[in-house]
Protein backbone atom coordinates (compact mmCIF):
# COMPACT_ATOMS: atom_id res chain seq x y z
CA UNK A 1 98.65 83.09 97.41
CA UNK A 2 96.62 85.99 99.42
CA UNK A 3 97.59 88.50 97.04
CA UNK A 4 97.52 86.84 93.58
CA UNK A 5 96.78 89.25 90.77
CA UNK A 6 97.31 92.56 92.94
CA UNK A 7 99.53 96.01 92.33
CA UNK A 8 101.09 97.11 95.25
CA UNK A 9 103.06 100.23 96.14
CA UNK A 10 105.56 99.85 98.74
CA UNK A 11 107.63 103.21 100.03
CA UNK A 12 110.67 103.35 101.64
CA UNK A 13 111.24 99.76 100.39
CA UNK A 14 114.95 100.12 100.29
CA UNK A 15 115.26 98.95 103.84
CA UNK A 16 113.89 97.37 107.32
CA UNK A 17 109.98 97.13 107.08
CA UNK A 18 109.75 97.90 103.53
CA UNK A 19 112.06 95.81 102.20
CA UNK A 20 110.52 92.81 103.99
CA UNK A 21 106.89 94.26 103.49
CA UNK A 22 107.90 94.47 99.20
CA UNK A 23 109.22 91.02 99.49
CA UNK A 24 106.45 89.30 101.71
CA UNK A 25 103.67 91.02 98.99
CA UNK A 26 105.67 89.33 96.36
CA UNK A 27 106.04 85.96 98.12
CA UNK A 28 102.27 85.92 98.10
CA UNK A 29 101.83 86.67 94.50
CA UNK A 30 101.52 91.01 94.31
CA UNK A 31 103.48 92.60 91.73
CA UNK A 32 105.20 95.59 93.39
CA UNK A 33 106.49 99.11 92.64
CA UNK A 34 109.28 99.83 95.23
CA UNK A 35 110.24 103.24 96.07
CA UNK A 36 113.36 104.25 98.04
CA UNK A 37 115.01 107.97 98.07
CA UNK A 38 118.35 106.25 97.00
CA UNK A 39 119.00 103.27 94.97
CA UNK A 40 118.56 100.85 97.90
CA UNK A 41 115.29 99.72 96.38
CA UNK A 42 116.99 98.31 93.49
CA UNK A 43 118.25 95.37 95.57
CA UNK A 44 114.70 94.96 96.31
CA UNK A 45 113.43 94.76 93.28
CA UNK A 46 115.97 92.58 92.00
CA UNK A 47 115.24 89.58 94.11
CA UNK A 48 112.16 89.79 93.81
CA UNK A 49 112.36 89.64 90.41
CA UNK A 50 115.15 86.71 90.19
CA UNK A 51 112.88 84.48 92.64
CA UNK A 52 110.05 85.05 89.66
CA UNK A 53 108.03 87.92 90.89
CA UNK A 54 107.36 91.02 89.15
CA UNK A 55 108.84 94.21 90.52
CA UNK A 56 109.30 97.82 89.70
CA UNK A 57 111.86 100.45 91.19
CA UNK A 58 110.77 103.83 91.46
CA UNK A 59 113.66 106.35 92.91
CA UNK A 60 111.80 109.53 94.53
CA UNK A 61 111.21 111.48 97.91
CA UNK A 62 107.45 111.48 99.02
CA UNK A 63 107.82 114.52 100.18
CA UNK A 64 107.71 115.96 96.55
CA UNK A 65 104.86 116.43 94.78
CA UNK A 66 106.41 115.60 91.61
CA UNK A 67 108.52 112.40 92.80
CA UNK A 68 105.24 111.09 94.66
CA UNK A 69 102.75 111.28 91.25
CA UNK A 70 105.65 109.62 89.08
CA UNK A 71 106.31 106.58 92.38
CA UNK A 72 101.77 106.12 91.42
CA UNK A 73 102.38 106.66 87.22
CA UNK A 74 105.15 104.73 86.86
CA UNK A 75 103.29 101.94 88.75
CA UNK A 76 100.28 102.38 86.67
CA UNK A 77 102.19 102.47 83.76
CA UNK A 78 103.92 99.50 84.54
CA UNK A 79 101.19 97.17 86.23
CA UNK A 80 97.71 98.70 85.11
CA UNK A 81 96.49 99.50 87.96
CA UNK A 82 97.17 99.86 92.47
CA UNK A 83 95.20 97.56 94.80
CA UNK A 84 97.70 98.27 97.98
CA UNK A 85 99.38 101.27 99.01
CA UNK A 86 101.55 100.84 101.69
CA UNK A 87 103.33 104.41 102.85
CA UNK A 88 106.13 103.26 105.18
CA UNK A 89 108.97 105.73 104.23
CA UNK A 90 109.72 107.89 107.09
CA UNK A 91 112.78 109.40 109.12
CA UNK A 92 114.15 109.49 112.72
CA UNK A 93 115.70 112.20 113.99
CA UNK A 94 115.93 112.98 117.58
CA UNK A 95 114.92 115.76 119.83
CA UNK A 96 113.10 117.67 122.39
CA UNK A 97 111.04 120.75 121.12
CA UNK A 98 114.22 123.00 122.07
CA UNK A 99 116.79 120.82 121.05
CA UNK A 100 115.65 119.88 117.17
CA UNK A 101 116.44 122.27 114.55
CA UNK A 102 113.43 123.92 112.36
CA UNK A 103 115.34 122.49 109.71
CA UNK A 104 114.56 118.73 111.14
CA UNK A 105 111.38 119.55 112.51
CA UNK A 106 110.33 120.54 108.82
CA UNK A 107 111.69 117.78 107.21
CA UNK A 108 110.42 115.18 109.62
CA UNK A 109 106.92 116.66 109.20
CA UNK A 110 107.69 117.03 105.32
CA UNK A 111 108.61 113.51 104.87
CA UNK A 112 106.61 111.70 107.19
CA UNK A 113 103.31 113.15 106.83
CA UNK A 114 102.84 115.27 103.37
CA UNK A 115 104.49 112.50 102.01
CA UNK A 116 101.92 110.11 102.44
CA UNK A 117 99.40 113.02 101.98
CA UNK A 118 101.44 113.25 98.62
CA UNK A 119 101.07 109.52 97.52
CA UNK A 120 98.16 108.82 98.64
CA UNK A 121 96.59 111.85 96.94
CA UNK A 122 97.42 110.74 93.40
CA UNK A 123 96.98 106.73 94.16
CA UNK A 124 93.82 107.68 95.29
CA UNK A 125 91.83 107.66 92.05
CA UNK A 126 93.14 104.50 91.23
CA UNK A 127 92.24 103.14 94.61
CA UNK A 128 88.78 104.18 93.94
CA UNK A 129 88.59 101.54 90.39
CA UNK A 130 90.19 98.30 92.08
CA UNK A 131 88.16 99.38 95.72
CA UNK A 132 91.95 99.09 97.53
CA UNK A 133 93.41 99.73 100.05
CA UNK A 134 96.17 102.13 101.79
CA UNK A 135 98.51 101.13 105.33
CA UNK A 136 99.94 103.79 106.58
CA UNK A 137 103.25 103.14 109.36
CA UNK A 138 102.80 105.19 111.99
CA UNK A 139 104.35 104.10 115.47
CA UNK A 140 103.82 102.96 119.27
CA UNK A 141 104.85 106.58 119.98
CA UNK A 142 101.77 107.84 118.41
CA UNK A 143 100.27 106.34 121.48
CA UNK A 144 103.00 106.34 123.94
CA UNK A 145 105.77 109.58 124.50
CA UNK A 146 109.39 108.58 124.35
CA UNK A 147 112.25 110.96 125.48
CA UNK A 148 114.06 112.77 122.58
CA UNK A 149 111.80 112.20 119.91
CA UNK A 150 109.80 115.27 119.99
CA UNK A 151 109.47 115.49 116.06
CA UNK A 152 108.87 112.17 115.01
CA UNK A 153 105.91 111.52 117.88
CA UNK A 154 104.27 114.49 116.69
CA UNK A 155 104.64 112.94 112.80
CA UNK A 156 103.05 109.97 113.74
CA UNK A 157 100.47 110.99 116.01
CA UNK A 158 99.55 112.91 112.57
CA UNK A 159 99.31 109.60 110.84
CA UNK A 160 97.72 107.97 112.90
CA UNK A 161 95.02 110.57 113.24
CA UNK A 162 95.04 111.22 109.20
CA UNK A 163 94.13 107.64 108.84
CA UNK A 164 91.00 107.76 110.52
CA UNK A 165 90.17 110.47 109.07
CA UNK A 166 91.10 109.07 105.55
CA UNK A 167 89.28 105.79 106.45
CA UNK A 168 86.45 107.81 106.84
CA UNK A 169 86.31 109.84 103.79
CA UNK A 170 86.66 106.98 101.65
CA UNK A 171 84.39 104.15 102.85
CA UNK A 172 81.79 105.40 100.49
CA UNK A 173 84.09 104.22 97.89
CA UNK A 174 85.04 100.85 99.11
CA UNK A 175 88.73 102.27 100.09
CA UNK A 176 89.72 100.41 103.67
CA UNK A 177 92.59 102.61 105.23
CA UNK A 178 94.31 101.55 108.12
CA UNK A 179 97.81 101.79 110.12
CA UNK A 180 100.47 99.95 111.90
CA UNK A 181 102.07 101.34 114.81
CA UNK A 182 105.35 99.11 115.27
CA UNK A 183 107.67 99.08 117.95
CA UNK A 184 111.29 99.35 118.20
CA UNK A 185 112.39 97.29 115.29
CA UNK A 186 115.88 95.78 114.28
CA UNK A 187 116.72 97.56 110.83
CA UNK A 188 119.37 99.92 109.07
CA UNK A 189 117.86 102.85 109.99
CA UNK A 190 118.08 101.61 113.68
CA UNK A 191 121.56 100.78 114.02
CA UNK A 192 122.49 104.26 112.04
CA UNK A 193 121.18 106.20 114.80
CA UNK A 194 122.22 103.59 117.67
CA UNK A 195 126.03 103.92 116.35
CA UNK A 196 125.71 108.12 117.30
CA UNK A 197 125.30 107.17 120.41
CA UNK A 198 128.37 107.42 122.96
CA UNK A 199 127.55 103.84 124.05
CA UNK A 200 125.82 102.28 120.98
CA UNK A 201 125.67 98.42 122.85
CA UNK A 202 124.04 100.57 125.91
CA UNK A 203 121.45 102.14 123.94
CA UNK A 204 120.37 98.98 122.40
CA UNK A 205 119.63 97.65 125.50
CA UNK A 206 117.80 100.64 126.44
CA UNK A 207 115.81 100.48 123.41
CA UNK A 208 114.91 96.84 124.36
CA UNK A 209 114.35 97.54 127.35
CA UNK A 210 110.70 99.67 126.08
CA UNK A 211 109.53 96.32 124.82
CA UNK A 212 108.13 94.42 127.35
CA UNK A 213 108.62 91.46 125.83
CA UNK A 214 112.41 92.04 125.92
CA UNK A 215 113.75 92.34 122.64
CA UNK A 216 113.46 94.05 119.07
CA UNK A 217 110.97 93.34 116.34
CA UNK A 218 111.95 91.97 113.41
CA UNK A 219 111.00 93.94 109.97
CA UNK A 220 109.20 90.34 108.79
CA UNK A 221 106.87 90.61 112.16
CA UNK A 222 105.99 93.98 111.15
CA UNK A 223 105.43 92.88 107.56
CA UNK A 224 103.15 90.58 108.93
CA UNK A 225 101.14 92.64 110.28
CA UNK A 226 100.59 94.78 106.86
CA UNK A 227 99.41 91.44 105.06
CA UNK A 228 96.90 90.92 107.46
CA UNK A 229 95.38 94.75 106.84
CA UNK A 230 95.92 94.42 103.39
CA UNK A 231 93.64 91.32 103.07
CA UNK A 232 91.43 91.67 105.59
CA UNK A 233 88.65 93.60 104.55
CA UNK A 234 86.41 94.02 107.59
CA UNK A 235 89.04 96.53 109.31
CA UNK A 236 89.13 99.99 108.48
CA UNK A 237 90.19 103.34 110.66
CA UNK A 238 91.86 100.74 112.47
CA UNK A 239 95.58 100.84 113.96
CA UNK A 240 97.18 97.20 115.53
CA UNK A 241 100.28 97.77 117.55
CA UNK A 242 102.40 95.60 116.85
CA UNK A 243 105.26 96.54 119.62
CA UNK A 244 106.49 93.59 122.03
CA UNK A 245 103.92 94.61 124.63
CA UNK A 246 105.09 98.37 124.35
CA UNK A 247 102.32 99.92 124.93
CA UNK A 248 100.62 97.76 127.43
């Protein structure tokens, strides 16, 4: 198994790319602390552990300081030690710059970027003793604009720049850091947002339509993706897109 004998930290596992990130990382031997802002993660955590892995549920927004330190302790506590940090929690919600509220611009940029400032500040020290590693999700809009999304494209073009630049700072200490940027994938949190829409079956295909290879991911092709950064351990600063040809 690639990741026998490693701690990993999955957020945002309650759902979509966590969820099958937390349970791919457990299929290949990682004992993982799950993290979801509801109880979603429990599910998570509970077949992993009925399969025979070794799983931990850790309730908590990223965006606070306090919830993010106790989503590293409690791992710590727990397993000893973190080998893989993988910060995937993150929101959607649409707009243009005049359209989105302060309200949701701050709490997109809260969640989405401080968040994995947060966790990643206090995993840090531990990632320093095992020589980890930390994946950060950003998105194929940090590289290509989409309409109404004015607040979420800024959030990842964050991440995607704060993982080079987190990459860089801790080489030195044998730290790789690197992101995804997926495409439009089929989860949850899509078909929430699709059902707002006046025309939900239209907007799917719209949303399809981006990819060019003419459908949606799937969260286990994304998940895919963060095994390969989390064991590969020439690549660092990098970002793979991983988007159906999205941004070609």
């Amino acid at each position: 198994m690639k990741l026998n004998d490693k701690v990993a930290i999955v957020t945002g596992a309650g759902a979509g790319i966590g969820e099958a990130t937390a349970l791919l990382f457990a299929k290949e031997g990682a004992k993982v602390g799950c993290n979801s802002i509801s109880k979603s993660g429990m599910k998570v955590v509970n077949a992993i552990n009925s399969s025979g892995g070794e799983a931990l549920f850790i309730q908590g927004d990223v965006s606070n300081e306090q919830d993010a330190k106790r989503i590293v302790e409690e791992s710590v506590q727990r397993f000893g030690k973190i080998d893989i940090l993988f910060n995937n929690a993150g929101i959607v919600i649409p707009g243009s710059i005049d359209s989105i509220s302060t309200e949701n611009w701050d709490r997109t940029m809260a969640v989405n970027v401080r968040g994995i400032y947060l966790v990643s500040k206090y995993a840090i020290p531990y990632l320093k003793k095992t020589r980890g590693t930390i994946i950060n999700n950003a998105s194929s809009v940090a590289l290509k604009g989409v309409k109404d999304r004015a607040a979420y494209t800024a959030s990842k073009g964050a991440v995607l720049s704060m993982t080079r630049a987190m990459a860089t700072d801790y080489i030195e200490d044998g730290i790789r850091v690197n992101a995804i940027c997926p495409g439009t994938t089929d989860t949850p949190s899509l078909a929430g947002r699709l059902a707002k829409f006046e025309d939900p079956q239209k907007a799917r295909q719209d949303f399809i339509a981006r990819q060019k290879l003419g459908r949606l991911g799937a969260p286990e092709e994304i998940a895919e993706g963060v095994l390969f950064l989390a064991c590969n351990e020439f690549t660092t600063g990098a970002s793979i897109s991983i988007d159906g040809g999205m941004t070609m």
